[in-house]
PDB file of N, CA and C in Angstrom:
ATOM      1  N   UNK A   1       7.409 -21.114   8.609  1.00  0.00           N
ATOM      2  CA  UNK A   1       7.874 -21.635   9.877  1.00  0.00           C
ATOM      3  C   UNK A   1       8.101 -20.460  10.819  1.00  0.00           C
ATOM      4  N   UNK A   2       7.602 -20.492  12.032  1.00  0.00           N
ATOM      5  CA  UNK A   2       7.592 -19.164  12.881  1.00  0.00           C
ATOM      6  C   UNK A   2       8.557 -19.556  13.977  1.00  0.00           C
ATOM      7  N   UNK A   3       9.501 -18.228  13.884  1.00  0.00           N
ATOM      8  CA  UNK A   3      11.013 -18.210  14.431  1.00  0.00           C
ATOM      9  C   UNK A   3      10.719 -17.315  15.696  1.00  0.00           C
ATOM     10  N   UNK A   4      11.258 -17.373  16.977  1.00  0.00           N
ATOM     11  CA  UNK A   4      11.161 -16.296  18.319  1.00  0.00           C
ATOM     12  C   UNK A   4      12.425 -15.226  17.410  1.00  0.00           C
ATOM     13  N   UNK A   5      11.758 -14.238  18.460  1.00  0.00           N
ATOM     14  CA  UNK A   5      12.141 -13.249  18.261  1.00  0.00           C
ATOM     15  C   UNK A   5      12.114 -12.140  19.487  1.00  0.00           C
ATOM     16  N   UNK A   6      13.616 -11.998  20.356  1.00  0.00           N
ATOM     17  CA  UNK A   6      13.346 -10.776  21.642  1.00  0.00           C
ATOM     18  C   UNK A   6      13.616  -9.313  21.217  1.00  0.00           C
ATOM     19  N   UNK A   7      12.518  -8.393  21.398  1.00  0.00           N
ATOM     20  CA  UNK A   7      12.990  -7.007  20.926  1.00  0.00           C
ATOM     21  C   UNK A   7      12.752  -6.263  22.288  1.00  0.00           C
ATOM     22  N   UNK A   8      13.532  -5.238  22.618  1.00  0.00           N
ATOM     23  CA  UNK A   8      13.503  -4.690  23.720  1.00  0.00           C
ATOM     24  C   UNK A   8      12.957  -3.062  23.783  1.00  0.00           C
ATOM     25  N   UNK A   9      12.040  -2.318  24.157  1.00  0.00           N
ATOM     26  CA  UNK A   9      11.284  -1.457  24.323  1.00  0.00           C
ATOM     27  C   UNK A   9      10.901  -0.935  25.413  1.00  0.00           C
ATOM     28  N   UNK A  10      10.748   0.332  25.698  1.00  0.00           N
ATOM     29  CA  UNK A  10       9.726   0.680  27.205  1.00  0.00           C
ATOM     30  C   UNK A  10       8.880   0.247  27.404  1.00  0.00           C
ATOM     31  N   UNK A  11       9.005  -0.233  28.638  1.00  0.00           N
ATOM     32  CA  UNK A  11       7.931  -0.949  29.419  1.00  0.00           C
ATOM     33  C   UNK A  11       6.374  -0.141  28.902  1.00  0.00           C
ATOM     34  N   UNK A  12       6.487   1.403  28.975  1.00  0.00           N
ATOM     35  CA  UNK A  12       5.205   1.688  29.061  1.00  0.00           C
ATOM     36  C   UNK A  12       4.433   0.999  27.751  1.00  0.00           C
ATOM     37  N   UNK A  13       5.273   1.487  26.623  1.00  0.00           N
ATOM     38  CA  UNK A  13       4.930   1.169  25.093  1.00  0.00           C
ATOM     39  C   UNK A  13       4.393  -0.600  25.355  1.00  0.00           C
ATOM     40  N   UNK A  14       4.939  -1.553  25.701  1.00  0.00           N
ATOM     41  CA  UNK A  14       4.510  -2.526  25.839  1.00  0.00           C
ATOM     42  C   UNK A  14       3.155  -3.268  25.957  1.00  0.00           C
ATOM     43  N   UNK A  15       3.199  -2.256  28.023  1.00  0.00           N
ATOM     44  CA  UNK A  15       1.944  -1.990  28.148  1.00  0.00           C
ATOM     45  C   UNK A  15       0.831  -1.779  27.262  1.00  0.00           C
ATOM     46  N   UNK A  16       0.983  -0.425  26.462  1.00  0.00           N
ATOM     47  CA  UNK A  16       0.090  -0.152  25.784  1.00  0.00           C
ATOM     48  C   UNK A  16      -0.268  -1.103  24.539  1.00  0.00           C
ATOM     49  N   UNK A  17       0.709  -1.333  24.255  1.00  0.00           N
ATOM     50  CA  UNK A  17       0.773  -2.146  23.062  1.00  0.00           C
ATOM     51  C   UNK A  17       0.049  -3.950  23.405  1.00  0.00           C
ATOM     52  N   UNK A  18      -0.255  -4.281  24.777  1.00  0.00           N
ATOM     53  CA  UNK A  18      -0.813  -5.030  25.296  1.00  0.00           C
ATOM     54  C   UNK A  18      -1.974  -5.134  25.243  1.00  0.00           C
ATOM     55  N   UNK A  19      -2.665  -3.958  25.505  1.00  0.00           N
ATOM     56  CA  UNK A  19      -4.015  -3.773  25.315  1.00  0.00           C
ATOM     57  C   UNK A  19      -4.690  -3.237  24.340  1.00  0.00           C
ATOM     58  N   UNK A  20      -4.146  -2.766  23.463  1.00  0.00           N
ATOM     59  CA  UNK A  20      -4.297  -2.271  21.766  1.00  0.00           C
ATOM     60  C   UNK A  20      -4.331  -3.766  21.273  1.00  0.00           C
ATOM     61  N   UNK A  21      -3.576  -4.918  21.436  1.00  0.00           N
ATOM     62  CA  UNK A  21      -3.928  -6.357  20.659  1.00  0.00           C
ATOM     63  C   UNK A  21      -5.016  -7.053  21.456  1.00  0.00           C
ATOM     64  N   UNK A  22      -5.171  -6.590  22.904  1.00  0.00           N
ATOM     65  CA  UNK A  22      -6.445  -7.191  23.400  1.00  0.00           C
ATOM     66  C   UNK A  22      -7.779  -7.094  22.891  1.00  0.00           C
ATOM     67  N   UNK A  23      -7.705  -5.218  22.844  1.00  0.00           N
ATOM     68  CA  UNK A  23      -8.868  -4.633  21.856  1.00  0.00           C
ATOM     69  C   UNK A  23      -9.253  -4.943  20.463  1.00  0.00           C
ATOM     70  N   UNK A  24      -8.410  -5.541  20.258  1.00  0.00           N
ATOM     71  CA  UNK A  24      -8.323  -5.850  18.784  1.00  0.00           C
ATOM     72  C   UNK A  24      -8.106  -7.386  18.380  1.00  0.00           C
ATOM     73  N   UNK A  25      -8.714  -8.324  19.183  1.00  0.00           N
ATOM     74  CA  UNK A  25      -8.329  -9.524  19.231  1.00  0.00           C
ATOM     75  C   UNK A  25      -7.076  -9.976  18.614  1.00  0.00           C
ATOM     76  N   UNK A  26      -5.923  -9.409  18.869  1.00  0.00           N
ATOM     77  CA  UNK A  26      -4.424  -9.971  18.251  1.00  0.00           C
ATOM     78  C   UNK A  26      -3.614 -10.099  19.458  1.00  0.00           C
ATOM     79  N   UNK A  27      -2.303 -10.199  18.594  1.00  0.00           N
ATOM     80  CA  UNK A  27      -1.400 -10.464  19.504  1.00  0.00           C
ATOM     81  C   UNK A  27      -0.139  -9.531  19.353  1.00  0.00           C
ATOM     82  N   UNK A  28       0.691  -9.453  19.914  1.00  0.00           N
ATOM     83  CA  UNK A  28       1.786  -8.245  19.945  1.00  0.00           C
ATOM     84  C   UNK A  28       2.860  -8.434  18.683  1.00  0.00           C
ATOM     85  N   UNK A  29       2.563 -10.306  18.529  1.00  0.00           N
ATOM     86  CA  UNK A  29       3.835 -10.755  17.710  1.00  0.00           C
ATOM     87  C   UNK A  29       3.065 -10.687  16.016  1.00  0.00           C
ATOM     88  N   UNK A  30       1.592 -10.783  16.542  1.00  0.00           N
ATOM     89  CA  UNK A  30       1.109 -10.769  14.916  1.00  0.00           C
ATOM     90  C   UNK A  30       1.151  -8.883  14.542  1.00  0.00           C
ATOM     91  N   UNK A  31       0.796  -8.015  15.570  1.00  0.00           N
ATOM     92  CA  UNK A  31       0.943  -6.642  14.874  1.00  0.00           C
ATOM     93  C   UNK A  31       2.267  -6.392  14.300  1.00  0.00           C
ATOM     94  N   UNK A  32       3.381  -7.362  15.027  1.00  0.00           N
ATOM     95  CA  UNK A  32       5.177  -6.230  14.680  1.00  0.00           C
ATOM     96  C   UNK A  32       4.929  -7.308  13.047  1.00  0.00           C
ATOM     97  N   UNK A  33       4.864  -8.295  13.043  1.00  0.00           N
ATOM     98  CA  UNK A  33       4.550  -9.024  12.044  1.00  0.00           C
ATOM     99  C   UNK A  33       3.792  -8.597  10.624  1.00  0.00           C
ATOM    100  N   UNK A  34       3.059  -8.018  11.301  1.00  0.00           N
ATOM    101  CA  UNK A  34       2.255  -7.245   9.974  1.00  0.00           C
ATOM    102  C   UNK A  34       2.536  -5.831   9.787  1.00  0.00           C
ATOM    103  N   UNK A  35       3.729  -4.906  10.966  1.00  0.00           N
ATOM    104  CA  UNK A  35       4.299  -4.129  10.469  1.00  0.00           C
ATOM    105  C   UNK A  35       5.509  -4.284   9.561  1.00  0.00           C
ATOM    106  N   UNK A  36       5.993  -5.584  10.184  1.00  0.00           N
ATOM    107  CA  UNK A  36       7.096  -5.522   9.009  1.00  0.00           C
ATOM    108  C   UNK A  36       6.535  -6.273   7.626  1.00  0.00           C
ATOM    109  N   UNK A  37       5.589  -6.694   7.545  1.00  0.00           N
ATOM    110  CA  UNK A  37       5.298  -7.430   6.277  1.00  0.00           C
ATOM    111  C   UNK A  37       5.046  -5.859   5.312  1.00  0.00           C
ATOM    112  N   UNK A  38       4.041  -5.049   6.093  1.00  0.00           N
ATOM    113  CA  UNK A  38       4.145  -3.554   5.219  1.00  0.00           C
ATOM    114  C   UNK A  38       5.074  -2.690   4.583  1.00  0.00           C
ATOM    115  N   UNK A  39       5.845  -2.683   6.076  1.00  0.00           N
ATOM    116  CA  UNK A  39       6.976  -2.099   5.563  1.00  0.00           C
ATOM    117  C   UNK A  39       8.051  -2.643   4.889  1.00  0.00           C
ATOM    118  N   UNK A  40       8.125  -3.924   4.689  1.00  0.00           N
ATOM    119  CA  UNK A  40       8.463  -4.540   3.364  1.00  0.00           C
ATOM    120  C   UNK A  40       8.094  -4.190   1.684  1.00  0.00           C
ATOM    121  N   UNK A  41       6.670  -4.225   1.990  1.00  0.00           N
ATOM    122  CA  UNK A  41       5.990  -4.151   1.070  1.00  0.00           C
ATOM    123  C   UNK A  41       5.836  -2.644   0.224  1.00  0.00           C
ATOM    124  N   UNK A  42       6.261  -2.098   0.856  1.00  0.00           N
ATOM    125  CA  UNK A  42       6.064  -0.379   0.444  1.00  0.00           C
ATOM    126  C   UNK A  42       7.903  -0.349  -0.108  1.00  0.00           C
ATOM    127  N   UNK A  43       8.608  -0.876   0.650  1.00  0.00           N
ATOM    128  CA  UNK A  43       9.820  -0.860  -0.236  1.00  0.00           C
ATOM    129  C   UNK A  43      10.020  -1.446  -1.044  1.00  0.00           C
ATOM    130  N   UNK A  44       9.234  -2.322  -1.196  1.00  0.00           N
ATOM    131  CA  UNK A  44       9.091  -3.004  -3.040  1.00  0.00           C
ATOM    132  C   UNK A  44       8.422  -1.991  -4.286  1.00  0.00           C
ATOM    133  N   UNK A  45       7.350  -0.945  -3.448  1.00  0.00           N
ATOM    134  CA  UNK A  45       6.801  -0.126  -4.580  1.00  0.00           C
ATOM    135  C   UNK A  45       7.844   1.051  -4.636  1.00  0.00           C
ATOM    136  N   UNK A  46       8.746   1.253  -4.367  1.00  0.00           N
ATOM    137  CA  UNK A  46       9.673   2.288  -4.216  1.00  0.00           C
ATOM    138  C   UNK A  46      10.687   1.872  -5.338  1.00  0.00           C
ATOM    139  N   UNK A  47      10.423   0.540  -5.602  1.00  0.00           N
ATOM    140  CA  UNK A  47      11.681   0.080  -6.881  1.00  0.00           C
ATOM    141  C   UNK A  47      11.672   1.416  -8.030  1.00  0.00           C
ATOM    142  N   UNK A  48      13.183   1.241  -8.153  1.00  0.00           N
ATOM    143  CA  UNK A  48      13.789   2.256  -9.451  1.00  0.00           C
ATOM    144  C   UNK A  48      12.563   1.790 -11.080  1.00  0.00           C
ATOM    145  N   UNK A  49      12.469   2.213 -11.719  1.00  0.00           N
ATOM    146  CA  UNK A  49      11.997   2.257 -13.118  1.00  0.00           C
ATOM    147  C   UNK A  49      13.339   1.635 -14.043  1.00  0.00           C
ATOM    148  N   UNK A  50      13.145   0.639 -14.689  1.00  0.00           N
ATOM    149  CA  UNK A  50      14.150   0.366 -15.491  1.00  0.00           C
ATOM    150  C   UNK A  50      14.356   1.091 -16.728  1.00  0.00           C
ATOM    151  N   UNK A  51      15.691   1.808 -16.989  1.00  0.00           N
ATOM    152  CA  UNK A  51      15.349   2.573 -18.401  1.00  0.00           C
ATOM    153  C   UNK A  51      14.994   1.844 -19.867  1.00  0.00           C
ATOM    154  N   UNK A  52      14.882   1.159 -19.869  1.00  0.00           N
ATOM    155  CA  UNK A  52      13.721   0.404 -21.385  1.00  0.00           C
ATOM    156  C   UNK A  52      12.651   0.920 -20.883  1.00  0.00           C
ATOM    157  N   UNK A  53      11.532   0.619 -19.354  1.00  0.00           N
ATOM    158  CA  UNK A  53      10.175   1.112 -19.271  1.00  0.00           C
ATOM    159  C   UNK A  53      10.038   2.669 -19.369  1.00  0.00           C
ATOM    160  N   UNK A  54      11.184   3.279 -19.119  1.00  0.00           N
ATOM    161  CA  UNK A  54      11.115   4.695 -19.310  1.00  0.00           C
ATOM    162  C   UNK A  54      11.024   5.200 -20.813  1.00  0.00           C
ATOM    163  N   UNK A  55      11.307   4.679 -21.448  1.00  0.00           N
ATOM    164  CA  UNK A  55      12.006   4.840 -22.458  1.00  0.00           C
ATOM    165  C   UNK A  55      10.475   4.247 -23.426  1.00  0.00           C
ATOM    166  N   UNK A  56       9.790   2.985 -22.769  1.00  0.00           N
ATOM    167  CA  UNK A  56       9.001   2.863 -23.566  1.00  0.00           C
ATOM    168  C   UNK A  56       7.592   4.064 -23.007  1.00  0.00           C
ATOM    169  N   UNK A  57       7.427   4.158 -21.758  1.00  0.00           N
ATOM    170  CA  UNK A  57       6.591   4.731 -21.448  1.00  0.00           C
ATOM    171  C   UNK A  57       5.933   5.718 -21.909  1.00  0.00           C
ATOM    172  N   UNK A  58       4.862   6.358 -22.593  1.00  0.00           N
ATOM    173  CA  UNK A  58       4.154   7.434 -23.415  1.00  0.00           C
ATOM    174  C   UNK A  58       3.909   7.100 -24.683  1.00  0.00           C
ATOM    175  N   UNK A  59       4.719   5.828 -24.904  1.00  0.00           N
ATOM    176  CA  UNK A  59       3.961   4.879 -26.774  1.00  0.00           C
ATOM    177  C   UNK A  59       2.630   5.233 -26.671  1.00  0.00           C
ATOM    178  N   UNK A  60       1.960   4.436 -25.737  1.00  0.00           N
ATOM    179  CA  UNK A  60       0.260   4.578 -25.892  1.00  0.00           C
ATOM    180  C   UNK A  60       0.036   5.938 -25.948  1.00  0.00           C
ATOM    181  N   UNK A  61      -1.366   6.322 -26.824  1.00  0.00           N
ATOM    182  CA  UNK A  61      -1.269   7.658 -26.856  1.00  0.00           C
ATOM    183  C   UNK A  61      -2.489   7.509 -25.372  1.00  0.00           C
ATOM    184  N   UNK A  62      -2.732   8.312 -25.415  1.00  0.00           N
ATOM    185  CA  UNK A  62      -4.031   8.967 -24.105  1.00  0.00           C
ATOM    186  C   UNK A  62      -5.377   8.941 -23.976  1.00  0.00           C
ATOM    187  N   UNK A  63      -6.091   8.161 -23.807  1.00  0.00           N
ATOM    188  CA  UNK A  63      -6.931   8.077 -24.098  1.00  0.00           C
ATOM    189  C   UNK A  63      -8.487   9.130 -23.735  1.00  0.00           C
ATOM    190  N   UNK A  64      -7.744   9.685 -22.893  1.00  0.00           N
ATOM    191  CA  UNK A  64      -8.597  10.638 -21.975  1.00  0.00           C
ATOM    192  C   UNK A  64      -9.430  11.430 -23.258  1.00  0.00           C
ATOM    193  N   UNK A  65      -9.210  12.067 -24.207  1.00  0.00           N
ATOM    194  CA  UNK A  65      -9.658  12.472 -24.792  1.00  0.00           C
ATOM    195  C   UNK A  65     -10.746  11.794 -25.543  1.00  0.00           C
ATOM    196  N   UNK A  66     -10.726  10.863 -26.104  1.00  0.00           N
ATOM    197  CA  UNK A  66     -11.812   9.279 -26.408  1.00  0.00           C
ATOM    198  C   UNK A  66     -12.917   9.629 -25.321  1.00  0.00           C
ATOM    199  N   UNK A  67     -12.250   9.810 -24.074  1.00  0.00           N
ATOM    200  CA  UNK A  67     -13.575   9.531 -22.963  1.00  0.00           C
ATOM    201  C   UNK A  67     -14.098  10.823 -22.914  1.00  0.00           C
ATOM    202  N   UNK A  68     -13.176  12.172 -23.123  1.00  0.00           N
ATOM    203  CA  UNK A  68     -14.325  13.437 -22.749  1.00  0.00           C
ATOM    204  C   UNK A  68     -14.563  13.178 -23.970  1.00  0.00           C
ATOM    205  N   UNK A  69     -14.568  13.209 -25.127  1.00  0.00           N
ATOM    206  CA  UNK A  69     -15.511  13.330 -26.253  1.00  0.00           C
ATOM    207  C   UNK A  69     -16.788  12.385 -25.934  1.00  0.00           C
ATOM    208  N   UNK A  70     -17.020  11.077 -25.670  1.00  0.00           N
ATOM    209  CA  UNK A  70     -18.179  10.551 -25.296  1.00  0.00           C
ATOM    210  C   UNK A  70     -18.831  10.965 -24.002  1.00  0.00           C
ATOM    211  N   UNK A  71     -18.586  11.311 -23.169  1.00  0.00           N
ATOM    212  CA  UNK A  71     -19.194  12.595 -21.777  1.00  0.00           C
ATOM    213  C   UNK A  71     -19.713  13.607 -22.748  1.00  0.00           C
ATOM    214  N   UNK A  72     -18.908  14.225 -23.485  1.00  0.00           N
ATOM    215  CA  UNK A  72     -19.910  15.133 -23.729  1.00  0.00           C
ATOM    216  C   UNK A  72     -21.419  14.765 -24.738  1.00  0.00           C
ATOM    217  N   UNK A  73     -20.731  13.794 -25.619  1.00  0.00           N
ATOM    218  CA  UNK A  73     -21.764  13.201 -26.635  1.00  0.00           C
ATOM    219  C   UNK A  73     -23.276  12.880 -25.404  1.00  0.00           C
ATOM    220  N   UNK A  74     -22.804  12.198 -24.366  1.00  0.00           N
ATOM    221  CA  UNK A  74     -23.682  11.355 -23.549  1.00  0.00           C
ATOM    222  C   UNK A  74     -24.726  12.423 -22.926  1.00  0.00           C
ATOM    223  N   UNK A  75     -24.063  14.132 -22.506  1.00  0.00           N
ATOM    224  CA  UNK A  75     -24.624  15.022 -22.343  1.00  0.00           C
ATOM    225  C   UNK A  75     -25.163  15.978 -23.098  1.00  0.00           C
ATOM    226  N   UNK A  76     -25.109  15.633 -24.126  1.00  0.00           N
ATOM    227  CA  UNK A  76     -25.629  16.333 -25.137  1.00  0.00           C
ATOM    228  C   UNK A  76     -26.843  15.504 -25.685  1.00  0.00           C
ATOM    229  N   UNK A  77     -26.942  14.336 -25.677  1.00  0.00           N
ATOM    230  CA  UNK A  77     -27.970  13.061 -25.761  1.00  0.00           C
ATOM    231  C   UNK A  77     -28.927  13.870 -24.847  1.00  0.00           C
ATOM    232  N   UNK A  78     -28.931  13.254 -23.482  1.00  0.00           N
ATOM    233  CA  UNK A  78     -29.780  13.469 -22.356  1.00  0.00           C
ATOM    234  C   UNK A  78     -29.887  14.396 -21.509  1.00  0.00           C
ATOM    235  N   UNK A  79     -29.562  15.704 -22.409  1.00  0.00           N
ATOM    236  CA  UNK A  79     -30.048  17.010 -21.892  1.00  0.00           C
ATOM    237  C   UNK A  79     -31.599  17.441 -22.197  1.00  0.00           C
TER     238      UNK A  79
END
């Protein structure tokens, strides 16, 4: 459900910000809209680590090594 909303700014910024959604077929209320949906969203990936995932984290061993051993197998094939 879409709620008004008055935010107050320099005129110039406005301006500009007028014709940046023209250029861009939008609107002023869908860009602040999709700035705050981001910047929402980036403070969700900022969440703390719970200490159990810390704690479990490094069980798996690594696999990286699995993969350079077959790179090299694969280059040693088709050299």
């Amino acid at each position: 459900m879409d709620a008004k909303l008055t935010l107050s700014m320099d005129s110039s910024v406005i301006a500009s910000m007028k014709g940046y959604a023209s250029e861009n077929n939008s609107s002023i209320s869908q860009i602040v809209e999709s700035f705050f949906r981001n910047l929402l969203s980036s403070q969700s990936k900022n969440r703390k680590i719970s200490p159990l995932v810390q704690e479990l984290s490094g069980i798996i061993p690594n696999q990286s090594d699995d993969k350079d051993d077959y790179i090299n197998y694969l280059e040693a094939k088709y050299e």
